[in-house]
PDB file of N, CA and C in Angstrom:
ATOM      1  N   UNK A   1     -49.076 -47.526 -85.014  1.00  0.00           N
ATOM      2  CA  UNK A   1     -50.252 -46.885 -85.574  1.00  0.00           C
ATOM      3  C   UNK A   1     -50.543 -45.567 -84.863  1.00  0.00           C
ATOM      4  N   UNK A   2     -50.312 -45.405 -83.229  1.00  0.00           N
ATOM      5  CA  UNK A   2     -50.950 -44.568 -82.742  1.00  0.00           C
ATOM      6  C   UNK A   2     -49.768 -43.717 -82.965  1.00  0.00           C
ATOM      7  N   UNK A   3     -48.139 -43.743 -83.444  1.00  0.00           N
ATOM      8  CA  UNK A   3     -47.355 -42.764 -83.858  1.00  0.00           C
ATOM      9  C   UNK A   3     -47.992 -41.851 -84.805  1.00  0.00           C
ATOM     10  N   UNK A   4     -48.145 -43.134 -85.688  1.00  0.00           N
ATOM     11  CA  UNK A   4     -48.329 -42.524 -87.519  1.00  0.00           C
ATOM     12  C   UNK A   4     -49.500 -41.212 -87.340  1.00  0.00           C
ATOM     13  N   UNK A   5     -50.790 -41.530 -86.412  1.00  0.00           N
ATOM     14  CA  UNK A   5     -51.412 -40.576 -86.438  1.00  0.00           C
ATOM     15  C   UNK A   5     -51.488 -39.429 -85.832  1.00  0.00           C
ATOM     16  N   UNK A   6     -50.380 -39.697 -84.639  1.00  0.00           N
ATOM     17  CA  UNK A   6     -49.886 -38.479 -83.789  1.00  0.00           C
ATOM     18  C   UNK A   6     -49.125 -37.427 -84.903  1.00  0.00           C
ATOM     19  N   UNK A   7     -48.461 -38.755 -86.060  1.00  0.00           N
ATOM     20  CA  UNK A   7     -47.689 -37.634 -87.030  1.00  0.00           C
ATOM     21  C   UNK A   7     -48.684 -36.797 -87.524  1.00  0.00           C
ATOM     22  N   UNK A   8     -49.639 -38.053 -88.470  1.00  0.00           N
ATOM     23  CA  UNK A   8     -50.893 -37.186 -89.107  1.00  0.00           C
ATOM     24  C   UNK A   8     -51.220 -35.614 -88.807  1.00  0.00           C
ATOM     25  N   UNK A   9     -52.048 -35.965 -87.440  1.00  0.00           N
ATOM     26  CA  UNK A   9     -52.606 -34.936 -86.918  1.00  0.00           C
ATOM     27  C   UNK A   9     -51.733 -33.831 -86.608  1.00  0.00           C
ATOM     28  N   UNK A  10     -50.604 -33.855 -86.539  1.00  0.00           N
ATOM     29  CA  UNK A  10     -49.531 -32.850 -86.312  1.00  0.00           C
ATOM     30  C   UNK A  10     -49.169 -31.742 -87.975  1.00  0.00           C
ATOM     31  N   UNK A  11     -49.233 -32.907 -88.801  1.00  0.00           N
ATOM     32  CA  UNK A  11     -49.087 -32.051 -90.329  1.00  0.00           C
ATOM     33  C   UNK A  11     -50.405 -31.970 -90.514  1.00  0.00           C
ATOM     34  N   UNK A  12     -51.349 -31.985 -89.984  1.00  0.00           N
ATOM     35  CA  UNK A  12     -52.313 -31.529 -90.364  1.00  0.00           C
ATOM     36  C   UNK A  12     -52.936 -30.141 -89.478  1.00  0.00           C
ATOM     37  N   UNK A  13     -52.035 -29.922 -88.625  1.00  0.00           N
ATOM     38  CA  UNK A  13     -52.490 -28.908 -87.354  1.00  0.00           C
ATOM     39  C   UNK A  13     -51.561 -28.213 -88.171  1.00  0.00           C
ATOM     40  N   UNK A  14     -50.051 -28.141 -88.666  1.00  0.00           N
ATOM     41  CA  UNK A  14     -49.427 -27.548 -89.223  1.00  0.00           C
ATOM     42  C   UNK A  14     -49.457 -26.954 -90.428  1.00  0.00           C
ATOM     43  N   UNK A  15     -50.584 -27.639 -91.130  1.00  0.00           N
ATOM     44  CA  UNK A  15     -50.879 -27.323 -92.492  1.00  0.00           C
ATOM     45  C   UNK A  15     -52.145 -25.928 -91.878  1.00  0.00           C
ATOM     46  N   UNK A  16     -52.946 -26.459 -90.926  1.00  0.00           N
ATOM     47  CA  UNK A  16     -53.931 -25.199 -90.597  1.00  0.00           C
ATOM     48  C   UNK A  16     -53.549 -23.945 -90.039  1.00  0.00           C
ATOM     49  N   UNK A  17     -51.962 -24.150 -89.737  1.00  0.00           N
ATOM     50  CA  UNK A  17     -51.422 -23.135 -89.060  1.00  0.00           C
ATOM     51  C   UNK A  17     -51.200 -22.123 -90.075  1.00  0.00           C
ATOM     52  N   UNK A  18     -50.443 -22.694 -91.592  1.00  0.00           N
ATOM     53  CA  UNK A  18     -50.306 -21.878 -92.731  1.00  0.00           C
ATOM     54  C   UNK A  18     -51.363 -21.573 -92.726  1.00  0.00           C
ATOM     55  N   UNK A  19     -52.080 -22.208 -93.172  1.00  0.00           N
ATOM     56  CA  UNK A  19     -53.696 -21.882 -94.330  1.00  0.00           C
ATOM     57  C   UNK A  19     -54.290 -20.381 -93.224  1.00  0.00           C
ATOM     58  N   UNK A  20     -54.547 -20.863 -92.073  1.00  0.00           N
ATOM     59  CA  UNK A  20     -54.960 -19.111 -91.055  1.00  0.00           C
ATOM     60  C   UNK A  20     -53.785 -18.388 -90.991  1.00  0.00           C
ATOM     61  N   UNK A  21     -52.685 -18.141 -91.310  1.00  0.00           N
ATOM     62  CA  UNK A  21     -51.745 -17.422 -90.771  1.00  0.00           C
ATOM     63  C   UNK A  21     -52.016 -16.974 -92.241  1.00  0.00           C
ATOM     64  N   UNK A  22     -51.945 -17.650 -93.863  1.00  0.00           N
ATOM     65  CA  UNK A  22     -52.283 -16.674 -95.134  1.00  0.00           C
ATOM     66  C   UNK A  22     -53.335 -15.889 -95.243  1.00  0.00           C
ATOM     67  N   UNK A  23     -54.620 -16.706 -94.572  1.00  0.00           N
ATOM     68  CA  UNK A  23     -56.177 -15.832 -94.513  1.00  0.00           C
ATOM     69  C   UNK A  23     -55.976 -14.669 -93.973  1.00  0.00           C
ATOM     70  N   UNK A  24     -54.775 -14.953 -92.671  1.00  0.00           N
ATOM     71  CA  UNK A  24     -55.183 -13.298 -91.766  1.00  0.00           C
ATOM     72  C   UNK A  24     -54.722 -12.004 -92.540  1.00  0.00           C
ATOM     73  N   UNK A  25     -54.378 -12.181 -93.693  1.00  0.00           N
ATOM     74  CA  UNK A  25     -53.864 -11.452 -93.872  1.00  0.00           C
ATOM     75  C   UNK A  25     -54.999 -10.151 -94.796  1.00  0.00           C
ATOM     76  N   UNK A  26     -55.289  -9.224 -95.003  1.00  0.00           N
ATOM     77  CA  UNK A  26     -55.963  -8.797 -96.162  1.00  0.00           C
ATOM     78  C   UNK A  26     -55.546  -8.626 -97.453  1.00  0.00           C
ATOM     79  N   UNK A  27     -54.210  -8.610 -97.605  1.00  0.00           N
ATOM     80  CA  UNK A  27     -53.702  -8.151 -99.046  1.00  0.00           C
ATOM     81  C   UNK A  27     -53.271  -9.515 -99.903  1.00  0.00           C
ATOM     82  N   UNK A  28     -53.512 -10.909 -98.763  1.00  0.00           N
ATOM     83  CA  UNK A  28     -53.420 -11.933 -99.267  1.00  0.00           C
ATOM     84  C   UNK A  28     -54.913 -12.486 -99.660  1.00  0.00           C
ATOM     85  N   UNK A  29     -55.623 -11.953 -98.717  1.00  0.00           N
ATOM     86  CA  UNK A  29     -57.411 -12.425 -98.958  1.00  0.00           C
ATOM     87  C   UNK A  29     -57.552 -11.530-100.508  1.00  0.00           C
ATOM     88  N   UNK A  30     -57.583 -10.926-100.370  1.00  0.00           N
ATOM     89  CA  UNK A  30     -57.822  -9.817-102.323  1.00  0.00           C
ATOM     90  C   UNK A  30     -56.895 -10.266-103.199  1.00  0.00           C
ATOM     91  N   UNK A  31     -55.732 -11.422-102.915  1.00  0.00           N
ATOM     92  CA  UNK A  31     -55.295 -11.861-104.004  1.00  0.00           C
ATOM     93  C   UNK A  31     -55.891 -12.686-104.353  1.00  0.00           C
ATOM     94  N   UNK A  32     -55.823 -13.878-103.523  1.00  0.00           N
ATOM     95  CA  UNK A  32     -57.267 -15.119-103.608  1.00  0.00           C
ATOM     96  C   UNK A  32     -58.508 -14.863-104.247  1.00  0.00           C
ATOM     97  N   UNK A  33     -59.013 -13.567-103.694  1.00  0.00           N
ATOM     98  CA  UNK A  33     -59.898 -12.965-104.374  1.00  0.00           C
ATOM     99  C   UNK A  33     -60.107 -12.670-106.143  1.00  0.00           C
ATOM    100  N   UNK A  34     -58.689 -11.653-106.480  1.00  0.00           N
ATOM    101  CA  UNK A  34     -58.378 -11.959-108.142  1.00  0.00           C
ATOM    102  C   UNK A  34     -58.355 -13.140-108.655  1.00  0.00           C
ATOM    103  N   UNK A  35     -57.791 -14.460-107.590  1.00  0.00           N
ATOM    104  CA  UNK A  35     -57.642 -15.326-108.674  1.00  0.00           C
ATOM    105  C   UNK A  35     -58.619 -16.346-108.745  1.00  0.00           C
ATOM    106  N   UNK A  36     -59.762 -16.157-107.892  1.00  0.00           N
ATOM    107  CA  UNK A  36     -61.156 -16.712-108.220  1.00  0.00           C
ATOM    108  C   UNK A  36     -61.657 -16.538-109.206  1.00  0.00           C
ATOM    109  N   UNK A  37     -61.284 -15.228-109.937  1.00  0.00           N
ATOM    110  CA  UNK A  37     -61.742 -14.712-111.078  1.00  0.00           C
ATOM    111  C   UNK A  37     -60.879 -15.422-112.209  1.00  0.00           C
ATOM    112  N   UNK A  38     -59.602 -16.166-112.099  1.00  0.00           N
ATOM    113  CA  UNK A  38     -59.231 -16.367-112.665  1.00  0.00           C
ATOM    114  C   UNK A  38     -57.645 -16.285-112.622  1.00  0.00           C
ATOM    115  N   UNK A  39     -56.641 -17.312-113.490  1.00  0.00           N
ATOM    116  CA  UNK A  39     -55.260 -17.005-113.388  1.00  0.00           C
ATOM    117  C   UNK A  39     -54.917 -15.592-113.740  1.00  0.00           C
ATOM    118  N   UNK A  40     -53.827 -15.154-113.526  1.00  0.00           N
ATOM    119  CA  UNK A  40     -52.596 -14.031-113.520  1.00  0.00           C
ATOM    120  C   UNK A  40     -51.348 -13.714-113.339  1.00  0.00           C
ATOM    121  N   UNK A  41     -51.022 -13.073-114.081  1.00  0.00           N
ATOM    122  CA  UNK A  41     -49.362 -12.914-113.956  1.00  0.00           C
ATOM    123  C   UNK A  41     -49.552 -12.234-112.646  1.00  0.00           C
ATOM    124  N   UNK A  42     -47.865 -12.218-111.977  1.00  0.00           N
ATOM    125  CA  UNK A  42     -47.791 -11.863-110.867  1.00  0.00           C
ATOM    126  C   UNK A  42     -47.561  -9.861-111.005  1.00  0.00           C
ATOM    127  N   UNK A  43     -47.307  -9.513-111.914  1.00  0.00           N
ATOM    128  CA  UNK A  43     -47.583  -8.261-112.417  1.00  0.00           C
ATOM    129  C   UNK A  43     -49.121  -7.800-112.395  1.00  0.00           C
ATOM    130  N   UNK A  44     -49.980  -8.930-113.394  1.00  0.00           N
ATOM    131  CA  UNK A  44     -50.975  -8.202-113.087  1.00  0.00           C
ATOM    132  C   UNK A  44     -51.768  -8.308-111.611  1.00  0.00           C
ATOM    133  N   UNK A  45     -51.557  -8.878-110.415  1.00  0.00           N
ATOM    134  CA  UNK A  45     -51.929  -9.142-109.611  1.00  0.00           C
ATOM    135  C   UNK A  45     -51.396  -7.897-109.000  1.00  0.00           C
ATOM    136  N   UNK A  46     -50.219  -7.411-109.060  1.00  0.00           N
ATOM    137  CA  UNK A  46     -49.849  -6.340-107.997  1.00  0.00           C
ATOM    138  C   UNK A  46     -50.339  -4.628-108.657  1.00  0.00           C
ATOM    139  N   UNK A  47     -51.294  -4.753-109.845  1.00  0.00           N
ATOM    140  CA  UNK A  47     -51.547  -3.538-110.472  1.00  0.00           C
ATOM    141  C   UNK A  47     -52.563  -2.757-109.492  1.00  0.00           C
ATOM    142  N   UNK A  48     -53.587  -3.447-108.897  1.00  0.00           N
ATOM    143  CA  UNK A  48     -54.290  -2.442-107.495  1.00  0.00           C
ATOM    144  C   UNK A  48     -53.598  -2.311-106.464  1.00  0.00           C
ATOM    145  N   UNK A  49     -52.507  -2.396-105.984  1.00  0.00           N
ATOM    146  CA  UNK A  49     -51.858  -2.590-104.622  1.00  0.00           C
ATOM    147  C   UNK A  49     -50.345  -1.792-104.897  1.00  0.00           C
ATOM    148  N   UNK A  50     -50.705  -0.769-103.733  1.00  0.00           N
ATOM    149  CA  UNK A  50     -49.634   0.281-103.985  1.00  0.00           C
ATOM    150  C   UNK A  50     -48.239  -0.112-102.891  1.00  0.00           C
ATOM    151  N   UNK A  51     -47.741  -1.357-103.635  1.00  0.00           N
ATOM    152  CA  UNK A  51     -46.780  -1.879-103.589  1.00  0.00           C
ATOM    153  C   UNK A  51     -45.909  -2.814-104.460  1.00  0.00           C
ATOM    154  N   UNK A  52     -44.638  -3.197-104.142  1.00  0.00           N
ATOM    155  CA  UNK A  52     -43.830  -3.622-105.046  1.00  0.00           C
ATOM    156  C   UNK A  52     -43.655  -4.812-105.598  1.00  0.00           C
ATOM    157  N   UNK A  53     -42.957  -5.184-106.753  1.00  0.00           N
ATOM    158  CA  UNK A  53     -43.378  -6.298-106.758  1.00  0.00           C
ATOM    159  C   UNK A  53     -42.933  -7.873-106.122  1.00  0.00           C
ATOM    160  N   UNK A  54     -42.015  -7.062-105.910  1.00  0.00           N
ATOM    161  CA  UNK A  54     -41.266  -8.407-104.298  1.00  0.00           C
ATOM    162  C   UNK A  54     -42.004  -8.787-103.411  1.00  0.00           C
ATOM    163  N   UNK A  55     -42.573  -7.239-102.829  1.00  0.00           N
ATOM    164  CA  UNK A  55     -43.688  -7.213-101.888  1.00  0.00           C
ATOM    165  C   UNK A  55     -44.580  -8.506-102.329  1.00  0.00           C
ATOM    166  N   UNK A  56     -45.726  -8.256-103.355  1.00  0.00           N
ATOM    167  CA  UNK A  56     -46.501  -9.041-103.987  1.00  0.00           C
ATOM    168  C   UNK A  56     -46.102 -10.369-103.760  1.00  0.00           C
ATOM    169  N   UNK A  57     -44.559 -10.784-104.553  1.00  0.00           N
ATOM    170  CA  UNK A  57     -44.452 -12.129-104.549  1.00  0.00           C
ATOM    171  C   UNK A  57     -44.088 -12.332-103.093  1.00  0.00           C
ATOM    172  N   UNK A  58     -44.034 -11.925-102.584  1.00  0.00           N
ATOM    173  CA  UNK A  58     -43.733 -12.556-101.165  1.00  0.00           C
ATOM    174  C   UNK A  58     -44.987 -13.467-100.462  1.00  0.00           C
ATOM    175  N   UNK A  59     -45.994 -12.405-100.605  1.00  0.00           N
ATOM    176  CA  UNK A  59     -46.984 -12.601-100.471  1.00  0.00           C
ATOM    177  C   UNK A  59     -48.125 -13.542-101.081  1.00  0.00           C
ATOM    178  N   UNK A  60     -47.442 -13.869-102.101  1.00  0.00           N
ATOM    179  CA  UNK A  60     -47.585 -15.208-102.979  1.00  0.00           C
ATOM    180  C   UNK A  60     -47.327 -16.278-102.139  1.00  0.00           C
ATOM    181  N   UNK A  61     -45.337 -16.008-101.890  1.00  0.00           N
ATOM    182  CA  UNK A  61     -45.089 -17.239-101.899  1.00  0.00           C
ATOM    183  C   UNK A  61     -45.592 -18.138-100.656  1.00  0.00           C
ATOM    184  N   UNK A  62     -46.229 -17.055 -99.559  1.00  0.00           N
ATOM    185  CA  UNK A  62     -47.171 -17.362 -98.147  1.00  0.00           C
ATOM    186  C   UNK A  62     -48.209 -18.275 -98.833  1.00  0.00           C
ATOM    187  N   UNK A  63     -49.513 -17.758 -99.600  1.00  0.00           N
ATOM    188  CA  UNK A  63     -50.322 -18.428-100.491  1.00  0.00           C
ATOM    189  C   UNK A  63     -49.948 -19.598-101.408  1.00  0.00           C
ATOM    190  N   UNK A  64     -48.539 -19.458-101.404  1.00  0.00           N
ATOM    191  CA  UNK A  64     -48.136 -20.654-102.420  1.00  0.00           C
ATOM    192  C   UNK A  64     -47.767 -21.532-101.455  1.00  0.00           C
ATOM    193  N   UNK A  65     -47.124 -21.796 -99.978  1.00  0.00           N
ATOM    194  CA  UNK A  65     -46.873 -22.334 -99.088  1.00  0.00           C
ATOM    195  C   UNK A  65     -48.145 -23.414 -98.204  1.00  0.00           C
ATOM    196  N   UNK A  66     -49.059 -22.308 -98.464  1.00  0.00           N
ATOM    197  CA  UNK A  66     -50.235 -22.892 -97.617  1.00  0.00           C
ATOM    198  C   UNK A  66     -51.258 -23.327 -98.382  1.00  0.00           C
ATOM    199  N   UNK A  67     -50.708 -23.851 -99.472  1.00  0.00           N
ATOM    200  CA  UNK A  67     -51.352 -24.620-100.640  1.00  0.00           C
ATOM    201  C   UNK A  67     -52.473 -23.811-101.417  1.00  0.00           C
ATOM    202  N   UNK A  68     -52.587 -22.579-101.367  1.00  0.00           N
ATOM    203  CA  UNK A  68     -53.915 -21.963-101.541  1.00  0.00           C
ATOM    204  C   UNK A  68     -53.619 -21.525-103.334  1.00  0.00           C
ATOM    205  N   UNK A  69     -52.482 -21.228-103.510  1.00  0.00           N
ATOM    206  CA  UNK A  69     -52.291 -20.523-105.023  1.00  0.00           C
ATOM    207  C   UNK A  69     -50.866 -21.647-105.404  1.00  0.00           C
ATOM    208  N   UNK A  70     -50.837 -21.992-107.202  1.00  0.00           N
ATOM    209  CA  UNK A  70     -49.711 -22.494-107.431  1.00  0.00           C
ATOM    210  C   UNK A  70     -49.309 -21.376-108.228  1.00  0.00           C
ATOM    211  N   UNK A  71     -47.930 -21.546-108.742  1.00  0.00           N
ATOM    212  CA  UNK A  71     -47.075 -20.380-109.647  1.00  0.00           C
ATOM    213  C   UNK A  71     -46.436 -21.456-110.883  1.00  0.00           C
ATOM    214  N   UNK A  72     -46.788 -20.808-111.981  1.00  0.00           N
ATOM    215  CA  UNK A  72     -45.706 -21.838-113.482  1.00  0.00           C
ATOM    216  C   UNK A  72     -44.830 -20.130-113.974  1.00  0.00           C
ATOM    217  N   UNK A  73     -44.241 -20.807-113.804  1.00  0.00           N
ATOM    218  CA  UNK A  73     -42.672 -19.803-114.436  1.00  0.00           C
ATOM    219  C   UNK A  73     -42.622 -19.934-115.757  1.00  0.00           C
ATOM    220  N   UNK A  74     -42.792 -18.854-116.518  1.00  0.00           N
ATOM    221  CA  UNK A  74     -41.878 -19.164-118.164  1.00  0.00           C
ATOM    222  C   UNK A  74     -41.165 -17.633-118.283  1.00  0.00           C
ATOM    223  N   UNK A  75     -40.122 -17.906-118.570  1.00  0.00           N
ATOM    224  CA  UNK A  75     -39.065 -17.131-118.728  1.00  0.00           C
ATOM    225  C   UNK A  75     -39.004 -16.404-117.590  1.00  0.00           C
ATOM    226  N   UNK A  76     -38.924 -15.172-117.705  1.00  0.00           N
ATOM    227  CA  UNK A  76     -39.483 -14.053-116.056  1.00  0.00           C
ATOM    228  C   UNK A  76     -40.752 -14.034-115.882  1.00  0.00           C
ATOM    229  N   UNK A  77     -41.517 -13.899-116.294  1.00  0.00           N
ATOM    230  CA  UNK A  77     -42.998 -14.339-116.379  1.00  0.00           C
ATOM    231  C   UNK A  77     -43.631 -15.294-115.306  1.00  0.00           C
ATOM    232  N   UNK A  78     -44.056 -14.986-114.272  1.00  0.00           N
ATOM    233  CA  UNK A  78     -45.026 -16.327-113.218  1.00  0.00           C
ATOM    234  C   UNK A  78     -45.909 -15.593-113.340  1.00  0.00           C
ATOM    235  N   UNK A  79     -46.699 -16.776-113.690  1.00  0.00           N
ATOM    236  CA  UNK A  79     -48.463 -17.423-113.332  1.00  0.00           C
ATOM    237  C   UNK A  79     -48.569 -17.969-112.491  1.00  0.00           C
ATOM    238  N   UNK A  80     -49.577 -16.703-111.726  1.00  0.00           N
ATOM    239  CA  UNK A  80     -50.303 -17.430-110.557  1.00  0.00           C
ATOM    240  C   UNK A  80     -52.066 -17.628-110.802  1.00  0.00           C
ATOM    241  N   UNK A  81     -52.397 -19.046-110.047  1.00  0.00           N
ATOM    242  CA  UNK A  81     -53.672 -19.682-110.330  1.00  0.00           C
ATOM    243  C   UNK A  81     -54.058 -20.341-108.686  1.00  0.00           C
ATOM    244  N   UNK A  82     -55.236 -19.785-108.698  1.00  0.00           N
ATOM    245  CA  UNK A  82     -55.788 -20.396-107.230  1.00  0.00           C
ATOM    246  C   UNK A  82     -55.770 -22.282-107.580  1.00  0.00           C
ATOM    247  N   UNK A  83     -55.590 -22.609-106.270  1.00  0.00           N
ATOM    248  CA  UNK A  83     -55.495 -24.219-106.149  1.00  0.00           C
ATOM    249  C   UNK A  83     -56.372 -24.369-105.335  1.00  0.00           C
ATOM    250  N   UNK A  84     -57.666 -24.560-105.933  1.00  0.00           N
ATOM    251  CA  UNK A  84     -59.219 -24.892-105.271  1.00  0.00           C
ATOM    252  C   UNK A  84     -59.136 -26.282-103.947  1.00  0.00           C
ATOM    253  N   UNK A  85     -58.238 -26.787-103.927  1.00  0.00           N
ATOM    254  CA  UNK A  85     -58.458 -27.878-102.931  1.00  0.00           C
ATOM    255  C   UNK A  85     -57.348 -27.132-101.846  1.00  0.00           C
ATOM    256  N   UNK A  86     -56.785 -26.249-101.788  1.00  0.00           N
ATOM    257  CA  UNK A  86     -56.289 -25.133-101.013  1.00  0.00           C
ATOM    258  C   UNK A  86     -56.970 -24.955 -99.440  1.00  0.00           C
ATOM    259  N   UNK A  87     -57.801 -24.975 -99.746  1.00  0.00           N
ATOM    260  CA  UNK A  87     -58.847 -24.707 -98.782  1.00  0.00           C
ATOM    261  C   UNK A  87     -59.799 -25.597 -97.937  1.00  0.00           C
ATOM    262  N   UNK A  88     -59.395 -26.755 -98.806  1.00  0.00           N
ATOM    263  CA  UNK A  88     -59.975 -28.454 -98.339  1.00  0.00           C
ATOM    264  C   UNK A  88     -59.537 -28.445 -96.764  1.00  0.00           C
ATOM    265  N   UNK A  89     -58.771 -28.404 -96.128  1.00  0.00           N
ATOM    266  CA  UNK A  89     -57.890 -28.147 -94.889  1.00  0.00           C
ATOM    267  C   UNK A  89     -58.926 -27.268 -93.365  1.00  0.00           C
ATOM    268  N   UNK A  90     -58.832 -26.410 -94.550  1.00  0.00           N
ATOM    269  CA  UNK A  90     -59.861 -25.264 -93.568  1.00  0.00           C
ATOM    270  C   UNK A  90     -61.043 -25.699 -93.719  1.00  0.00           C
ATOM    271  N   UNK A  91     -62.063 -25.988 -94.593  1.00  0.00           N
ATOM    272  CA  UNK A  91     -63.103 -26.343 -94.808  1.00  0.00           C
ATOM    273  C   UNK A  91     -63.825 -27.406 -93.989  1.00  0.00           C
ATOM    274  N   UNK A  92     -62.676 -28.388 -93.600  1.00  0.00           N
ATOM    275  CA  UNK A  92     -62.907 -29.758 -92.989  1.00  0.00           C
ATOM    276  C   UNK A  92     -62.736 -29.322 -91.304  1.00  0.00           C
ATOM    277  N   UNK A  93     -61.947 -28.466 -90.902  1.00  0.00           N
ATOM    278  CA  UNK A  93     -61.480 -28.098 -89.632  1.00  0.00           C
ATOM    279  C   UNK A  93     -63.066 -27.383 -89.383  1.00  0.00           C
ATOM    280  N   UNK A  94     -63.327 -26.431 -89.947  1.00  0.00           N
ATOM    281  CA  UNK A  94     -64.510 -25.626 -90.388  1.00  0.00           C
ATOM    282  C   UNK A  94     -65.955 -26.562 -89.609  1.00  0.00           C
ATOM    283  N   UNK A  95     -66.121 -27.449 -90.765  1.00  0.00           N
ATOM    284  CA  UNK A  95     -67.228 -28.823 -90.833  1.00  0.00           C
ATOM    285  C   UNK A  95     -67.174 -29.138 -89.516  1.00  0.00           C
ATOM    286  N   UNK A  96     -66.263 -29.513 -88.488  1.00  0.00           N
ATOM    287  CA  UNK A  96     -66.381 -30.049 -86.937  1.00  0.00           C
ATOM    288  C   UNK A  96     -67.276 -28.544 -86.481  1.00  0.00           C
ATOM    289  N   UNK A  97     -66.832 -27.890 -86.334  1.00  0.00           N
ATOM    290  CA  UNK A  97     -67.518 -26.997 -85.802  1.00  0.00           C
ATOM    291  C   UNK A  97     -69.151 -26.803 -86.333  1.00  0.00           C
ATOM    292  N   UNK A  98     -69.228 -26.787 -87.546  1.00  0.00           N
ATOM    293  CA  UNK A  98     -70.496 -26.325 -87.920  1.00  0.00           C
ATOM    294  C   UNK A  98     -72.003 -27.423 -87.365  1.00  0.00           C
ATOM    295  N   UNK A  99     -71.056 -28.339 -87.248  1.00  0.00           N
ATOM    296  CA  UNK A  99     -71.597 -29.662 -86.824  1.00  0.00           C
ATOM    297  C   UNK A  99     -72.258 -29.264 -85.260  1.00  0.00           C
ATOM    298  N   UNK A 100     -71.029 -29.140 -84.952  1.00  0.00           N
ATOM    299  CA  UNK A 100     -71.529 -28.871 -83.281  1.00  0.00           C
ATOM    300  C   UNK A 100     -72.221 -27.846 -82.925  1.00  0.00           C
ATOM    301  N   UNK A 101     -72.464 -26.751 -83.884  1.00  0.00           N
ATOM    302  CA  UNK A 101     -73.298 -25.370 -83.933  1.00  0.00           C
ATOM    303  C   UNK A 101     -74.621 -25.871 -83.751  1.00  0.00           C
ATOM    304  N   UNK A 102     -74.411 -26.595 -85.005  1.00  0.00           N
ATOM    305  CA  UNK A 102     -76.017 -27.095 -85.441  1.00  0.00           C
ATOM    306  C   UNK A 102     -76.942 -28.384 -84.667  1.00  0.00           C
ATOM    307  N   UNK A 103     -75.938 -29.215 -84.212  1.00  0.00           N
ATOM    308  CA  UNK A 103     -76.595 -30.031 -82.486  1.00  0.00           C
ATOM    309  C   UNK A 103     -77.253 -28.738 -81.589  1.00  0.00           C
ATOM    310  N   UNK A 104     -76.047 -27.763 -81.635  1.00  0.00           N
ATOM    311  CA  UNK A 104     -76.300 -26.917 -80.082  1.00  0.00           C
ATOM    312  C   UNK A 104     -77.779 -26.368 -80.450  1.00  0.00           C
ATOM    313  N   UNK A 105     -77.749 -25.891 -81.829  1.00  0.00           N
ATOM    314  CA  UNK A 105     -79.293 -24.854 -82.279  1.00  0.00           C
ATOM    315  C   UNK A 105     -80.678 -26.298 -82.190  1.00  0.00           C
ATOM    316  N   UNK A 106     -80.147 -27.012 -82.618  1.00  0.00           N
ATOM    317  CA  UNK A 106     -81.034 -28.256 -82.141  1.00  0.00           C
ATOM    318  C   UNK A 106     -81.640 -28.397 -81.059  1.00  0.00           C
ATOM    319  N   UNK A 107     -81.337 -28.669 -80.309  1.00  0.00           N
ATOM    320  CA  UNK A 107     -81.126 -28.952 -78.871  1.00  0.00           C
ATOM    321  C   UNK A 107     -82.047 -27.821 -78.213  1.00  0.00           C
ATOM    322  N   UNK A 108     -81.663 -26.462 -78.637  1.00  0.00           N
ATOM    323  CA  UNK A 108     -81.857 -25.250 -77.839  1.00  0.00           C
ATOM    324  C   UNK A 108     -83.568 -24.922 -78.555  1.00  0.00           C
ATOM    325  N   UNK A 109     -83.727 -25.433 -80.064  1.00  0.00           N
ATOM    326  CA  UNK A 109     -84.729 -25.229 -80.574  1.00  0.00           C
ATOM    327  C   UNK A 109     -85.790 -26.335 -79.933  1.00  0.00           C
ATOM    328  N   UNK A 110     -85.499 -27.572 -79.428  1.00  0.00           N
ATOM    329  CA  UNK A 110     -85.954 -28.634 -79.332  1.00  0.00           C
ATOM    330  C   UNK A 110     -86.594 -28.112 -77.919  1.00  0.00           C
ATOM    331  N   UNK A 111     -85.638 -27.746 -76.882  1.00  0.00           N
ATOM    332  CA  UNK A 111     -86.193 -26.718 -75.326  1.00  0.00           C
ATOM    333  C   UNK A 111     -86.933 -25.881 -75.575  1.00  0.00           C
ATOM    334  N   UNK A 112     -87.385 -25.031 -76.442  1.00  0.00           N
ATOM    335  CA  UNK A 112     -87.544 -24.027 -76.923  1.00  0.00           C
ATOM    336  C   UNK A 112     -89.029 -24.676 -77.186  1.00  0.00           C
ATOM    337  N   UNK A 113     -89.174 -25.474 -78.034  1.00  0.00           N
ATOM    338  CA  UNK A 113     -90.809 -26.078 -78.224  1.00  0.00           C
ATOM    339  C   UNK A 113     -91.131 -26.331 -76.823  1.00  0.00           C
ATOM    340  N   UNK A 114     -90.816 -27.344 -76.275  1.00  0.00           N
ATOM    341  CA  UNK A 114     -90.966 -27.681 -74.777  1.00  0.00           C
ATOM    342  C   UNK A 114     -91.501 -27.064 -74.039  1.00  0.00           C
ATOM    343  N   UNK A 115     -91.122 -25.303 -73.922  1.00  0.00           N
ATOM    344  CA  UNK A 115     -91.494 -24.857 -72.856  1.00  0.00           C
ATOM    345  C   UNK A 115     -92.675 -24.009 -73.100  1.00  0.00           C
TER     346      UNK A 115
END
């Protein structure tokens, strides 16, 4: 048991390693960004960005790696579409912390009457 979760926690440290290593990026954050708005070809995704379109998909396939965007192929043609539970990963890593923010402001607000 205490393997299985050493595995766990290991693909799950590994999965957060993608998910921040795609965020850091900016030209990957403004893709995420388009596709909040909605799916897109991988053409129209690279029409603000004065680069190519390899470039682009590369940069996909980071976002497509770290679960954040999927791609459907028809013919030459990929569609890319944000994958909303993408972010489930970070969100939850996120939640420990916010937790412990909000004890600490507690705590400090709670001294704070006190004195």
């Amino acid at each position: 048991m205490v393997q299985y979760l050493t595995i766990l926690l290991n693909v799950s440290q590994a999965r957060l390693d993608l998910l921040f290593r795609a965020l850091g990026d900016r030209t990957r954050r403004k893709l995420i960004a388009r596709l909040a708005d909605g799916p897109a070809t991988v053409t129209e995704l690279a029409e603000p960005f004065a680069m190519s379109l390899p470039a682009i998909s590369r940069h996909i396939r980071v976002l497509e790696r770290a679960g954040l965007v999927s791609r459907r192929i028809e013919g030459r043609v990929h569609h890319c579409a944000l994958d909303p539970q993408g972010l489930g990963a970070a969100e939850a890593w996120l939640e420990q912390y916010r937790r412990f923010w909000e004890g600490q402001l507690r705590a400090l607000a709670r001294y704070i009457e006190r004195s």
